[in-house]
Protein backbone atom coordinates (compact mmCIF):
# COMPACT_ATOMS: atom_id res chain seq x y z
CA UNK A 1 -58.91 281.99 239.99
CA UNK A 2 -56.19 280.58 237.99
CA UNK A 3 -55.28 281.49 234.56
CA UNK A 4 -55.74 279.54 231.34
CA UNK A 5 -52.62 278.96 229.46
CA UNK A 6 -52.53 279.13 226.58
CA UNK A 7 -50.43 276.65 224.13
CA UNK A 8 -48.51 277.35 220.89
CA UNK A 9 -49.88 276.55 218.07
CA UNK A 10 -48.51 274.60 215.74
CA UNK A 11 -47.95 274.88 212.14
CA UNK A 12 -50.52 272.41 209.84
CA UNK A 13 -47.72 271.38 208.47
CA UNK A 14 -45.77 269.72 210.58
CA UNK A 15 -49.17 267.64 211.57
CA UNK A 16 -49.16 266.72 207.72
CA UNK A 17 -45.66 265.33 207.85
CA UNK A 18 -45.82 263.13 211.05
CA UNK A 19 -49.10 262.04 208.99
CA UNK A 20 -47.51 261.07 205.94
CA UNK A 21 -44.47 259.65 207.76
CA UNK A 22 -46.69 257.43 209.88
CA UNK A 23 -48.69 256.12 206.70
CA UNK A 24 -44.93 255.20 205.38
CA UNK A 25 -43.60 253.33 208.24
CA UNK A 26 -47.22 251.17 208.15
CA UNK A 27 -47.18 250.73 204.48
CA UNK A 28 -43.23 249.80 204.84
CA UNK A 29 -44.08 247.32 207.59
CA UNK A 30 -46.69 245.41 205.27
CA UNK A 31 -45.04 245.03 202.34
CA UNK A 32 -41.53 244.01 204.59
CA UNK A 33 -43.82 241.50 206.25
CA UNK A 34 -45.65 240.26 203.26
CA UNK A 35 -42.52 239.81 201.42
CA UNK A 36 -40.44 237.59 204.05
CA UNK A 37 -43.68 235.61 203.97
CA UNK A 38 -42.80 232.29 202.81
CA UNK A 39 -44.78 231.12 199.85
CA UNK A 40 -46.39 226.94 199.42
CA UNK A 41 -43.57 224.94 197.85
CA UNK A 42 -43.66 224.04 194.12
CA UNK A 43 -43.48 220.44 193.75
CA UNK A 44 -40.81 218.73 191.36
CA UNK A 45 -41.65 218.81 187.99
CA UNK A 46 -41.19 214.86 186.42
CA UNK A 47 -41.60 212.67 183.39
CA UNK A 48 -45.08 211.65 185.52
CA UNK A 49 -46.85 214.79 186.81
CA UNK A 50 -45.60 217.39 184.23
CA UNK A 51 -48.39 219.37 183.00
CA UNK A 52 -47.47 222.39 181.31
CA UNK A 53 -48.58 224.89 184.04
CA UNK A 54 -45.08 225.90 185.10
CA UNK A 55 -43.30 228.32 182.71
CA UNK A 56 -40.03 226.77 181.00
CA UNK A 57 -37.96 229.79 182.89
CA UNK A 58 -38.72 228.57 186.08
CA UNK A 59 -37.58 224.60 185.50
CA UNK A 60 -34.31 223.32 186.67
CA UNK A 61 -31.99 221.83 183.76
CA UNK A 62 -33.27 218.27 185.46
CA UNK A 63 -37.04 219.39 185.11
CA UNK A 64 -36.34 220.73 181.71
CA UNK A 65 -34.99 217.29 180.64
CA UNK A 66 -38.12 215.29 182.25
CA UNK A 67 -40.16 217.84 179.99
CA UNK A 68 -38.44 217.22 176.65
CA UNK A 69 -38.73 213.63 177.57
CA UNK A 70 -42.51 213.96 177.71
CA UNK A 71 -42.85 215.62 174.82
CA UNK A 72 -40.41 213.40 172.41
CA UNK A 73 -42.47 210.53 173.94
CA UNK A 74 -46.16 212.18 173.20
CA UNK A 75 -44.75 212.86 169.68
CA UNK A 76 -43.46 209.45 168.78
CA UNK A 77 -47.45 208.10 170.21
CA UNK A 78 -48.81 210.38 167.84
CA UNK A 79 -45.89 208.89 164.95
CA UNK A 80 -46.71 205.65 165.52
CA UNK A 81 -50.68 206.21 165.28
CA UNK A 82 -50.78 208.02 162.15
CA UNK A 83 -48.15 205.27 160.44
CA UNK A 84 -50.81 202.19 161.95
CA UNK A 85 -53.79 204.30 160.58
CA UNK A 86 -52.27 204.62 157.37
CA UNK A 87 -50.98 201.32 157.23
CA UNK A 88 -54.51 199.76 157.76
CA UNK A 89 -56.31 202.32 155.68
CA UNK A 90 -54.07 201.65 152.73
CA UNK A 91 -54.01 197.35 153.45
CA UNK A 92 -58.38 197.60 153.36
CA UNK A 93 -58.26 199.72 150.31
CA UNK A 94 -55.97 197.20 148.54
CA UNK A 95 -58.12 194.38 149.66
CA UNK A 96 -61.65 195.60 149.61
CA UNK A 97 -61.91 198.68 147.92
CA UNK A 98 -59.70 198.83 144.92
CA UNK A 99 -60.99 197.59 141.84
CA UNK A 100 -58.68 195.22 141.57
CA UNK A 101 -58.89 193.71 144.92
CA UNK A 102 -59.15 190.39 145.46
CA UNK A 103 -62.91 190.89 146.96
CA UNK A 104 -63.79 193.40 144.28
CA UNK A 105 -62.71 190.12 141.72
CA UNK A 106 -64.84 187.76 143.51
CA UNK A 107 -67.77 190.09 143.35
CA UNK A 108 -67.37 190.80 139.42
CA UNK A 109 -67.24 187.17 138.97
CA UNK A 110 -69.92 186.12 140.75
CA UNK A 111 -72.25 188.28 139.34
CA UNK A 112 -71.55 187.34 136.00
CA UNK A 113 -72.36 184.18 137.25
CA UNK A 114 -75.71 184.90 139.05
CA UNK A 115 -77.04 186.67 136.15
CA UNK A 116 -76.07 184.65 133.24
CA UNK A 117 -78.61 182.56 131.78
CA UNK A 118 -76.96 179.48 130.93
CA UNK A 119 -75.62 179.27 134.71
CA UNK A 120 -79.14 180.11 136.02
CA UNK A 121 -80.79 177.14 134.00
CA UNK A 122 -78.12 174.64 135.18
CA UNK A 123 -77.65 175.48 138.66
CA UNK A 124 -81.36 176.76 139.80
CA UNK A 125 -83.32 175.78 137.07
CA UNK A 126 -84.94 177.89 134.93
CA UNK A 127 -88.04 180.02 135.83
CA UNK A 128 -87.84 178.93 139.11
CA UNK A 129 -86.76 181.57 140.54
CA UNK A 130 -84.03 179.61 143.11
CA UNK A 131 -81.69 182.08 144.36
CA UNK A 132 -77.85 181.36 144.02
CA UNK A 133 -75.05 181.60 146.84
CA UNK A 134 -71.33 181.63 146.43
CA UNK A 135 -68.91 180.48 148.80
CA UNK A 136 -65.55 179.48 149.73
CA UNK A 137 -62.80 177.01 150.54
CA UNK A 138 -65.10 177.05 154.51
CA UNK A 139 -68.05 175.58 152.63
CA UNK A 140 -69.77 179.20 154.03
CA UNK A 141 -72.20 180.03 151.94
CA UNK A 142 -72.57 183.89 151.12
CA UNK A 143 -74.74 185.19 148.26
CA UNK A 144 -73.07 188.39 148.34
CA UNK A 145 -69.43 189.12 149.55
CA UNK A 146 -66.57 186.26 150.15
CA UNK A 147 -66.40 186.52 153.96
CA UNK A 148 -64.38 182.90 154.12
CA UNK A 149 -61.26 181.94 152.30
CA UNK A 150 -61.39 182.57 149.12
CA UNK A 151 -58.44 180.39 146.66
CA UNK A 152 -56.75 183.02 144.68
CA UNK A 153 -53.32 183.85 143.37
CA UNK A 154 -51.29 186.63 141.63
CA UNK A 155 -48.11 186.73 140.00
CA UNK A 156 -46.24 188.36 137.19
CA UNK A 157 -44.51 187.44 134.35
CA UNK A 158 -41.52 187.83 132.43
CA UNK A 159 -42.74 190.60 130.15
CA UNK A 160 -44.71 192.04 133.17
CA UNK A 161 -47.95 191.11 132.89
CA UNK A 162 -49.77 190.46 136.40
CA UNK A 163 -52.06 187.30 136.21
CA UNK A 164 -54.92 186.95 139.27
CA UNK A 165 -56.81 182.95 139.60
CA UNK A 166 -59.09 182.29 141.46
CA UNK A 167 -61.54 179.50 141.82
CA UNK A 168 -65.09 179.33 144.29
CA UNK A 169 -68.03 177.49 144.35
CA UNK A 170 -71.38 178.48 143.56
CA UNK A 171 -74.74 176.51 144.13
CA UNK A 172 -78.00 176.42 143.69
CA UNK A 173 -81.70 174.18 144.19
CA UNK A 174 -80.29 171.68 141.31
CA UNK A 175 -76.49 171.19 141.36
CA UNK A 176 -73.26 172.96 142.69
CA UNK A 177 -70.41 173.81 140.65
CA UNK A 178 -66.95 176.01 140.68
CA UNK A 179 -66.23 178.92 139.19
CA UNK A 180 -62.54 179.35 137.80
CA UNK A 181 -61.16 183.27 136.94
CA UNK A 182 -58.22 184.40 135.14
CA UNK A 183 -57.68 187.77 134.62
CA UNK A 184 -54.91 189.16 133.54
CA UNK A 185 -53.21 193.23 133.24
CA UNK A 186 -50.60 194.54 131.24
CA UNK A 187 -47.48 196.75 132.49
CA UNK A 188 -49.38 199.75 130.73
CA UNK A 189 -52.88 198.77 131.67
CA UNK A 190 -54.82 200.12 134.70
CA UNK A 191 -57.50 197.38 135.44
CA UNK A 192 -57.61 193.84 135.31
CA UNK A 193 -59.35 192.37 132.16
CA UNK A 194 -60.39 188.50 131.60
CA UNK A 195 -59.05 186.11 130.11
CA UNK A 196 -61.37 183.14 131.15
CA UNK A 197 -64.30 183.10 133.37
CA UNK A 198 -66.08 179.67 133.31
CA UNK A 199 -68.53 177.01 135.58
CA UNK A 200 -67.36 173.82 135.79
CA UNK A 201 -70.72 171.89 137.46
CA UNK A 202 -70.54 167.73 136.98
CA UNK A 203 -72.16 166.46 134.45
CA UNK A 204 -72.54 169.19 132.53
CA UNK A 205 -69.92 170.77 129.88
CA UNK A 206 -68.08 173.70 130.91
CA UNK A 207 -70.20 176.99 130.52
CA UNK A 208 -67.67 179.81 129.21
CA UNK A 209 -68.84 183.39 130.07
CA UNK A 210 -64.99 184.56 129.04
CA UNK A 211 -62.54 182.65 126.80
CA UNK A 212 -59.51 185.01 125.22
CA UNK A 213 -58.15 181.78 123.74
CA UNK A 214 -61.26 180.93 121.89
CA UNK A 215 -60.99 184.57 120.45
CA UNK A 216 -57.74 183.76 119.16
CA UNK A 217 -58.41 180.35 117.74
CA UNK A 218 -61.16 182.17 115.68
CA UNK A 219 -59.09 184.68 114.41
CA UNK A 220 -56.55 182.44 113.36
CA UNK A 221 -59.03 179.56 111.70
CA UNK A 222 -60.66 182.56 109.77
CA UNK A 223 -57.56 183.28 108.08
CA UNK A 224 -57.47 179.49 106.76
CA UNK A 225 -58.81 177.91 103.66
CA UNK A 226 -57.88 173.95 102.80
CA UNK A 227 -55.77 173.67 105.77
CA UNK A 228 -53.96 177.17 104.33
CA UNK A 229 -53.48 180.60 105.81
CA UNK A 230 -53.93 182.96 103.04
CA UNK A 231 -54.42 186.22 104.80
């Protein structure tokens, strides 16, 4: 019968050590292996494909300049936008919606016209009930707004007073006629103010709705008696 033998034991200590150095050299191994892994190559950053995504720090001093070229380009779009938008916004408020617009004239005027009695009776008759249209130099008629050409001019002056004329026909169930405007607004003045609206329609006499020259002639015939001026 042979006899066991029995081994040395150990210390639990030196088992935890060739533990813990095993668990290094696999950790170490990893990470070496993951690290000399070669990552997917970043393509080129251009003028064309440049989106943002990769950090400034990480562009080449070529890539850098395609990105400030992008930029300088986006911002002079966005310039040239808001100096169009303004520029159109500021051309329909001067024609359209300023008061003293060329269209917000014609409208004025022709609603003096449409409403005044005299003009009613000559061009649609009174009691009738006709309905009367405006148009312009296109022979378009338009009861409302002056979408055609409308004849109009506005100068200034010497003493700076801006004078707008304009002339457009108006018609109705009996006859046709043209309108002629004058108004007229002073350096210090803020809104255009008549100085003759009238219809001329053949065959009738001219139907003044404004006449600053007949004011005047009054006011200097009043101050007359025998031919004299005594006031």
């Amino acid at each position: 019968m042979q006899s066991l033998r029995v081994l040395p034991r150990l210390p639990t200590s030196h088992i935890g050590l060739r533990s813990i150095r095993a668990c290094t050299q696999v950790r170490t191994a990893t990470s070496s292996s993951t690290t000399s892994a070669p990552g997917p190559a970043r393509r080129s950053v251009t003028i064309a494909n440049d989106t943002g995504r990769v950090p400034w720090s990480e562009l080449s001093w070529r890539e850098r300049g395609a990105r400030t070229t992008q930029q300088s380009a986006n911002l002079a779009v966005i310039v040239l936008g808001l100096v169009m938008t303004g520029g159109v916004a500021t051309v329909l408020y001067l024609e359209v919606f300023s008061s003293d617009s060329k269209t917000a004239v014609y409208n004025r005027a022709f609603e003096r016209i449409r409403t005044d009695p005299k003009c009613i009776e000559v061009l649609a008759g009174r009691g009738k009930g006709g309905e009367i249209e405006a148009w312009g130099e296109n022979r378009v008629r338009n009861s409302r707004f002056a979408r055609d050409t409308i004849s109009s001019k506005s100068e200034t002056d010497g003493i700076g007073t801006t004078h707008m004329r304009m002339h457009f026909h108006v018609g109705g169930s009996l006859a046709t006629g043209t309108v002629n405007v004058h108004m007229t607004k002073r350096r210090d003045e803020s809104d255009f103010k008549y100085h003759h609206l009238a219809l001329d329609v053949p065959g009738h006499e001219r139907i003044w709705l404004e006449n600053a020259e007949a004011w005047k002639l009054d006011k200097r015939s009043s101050g007359k008696m025998f031919g004299v001026r005594w006031w």
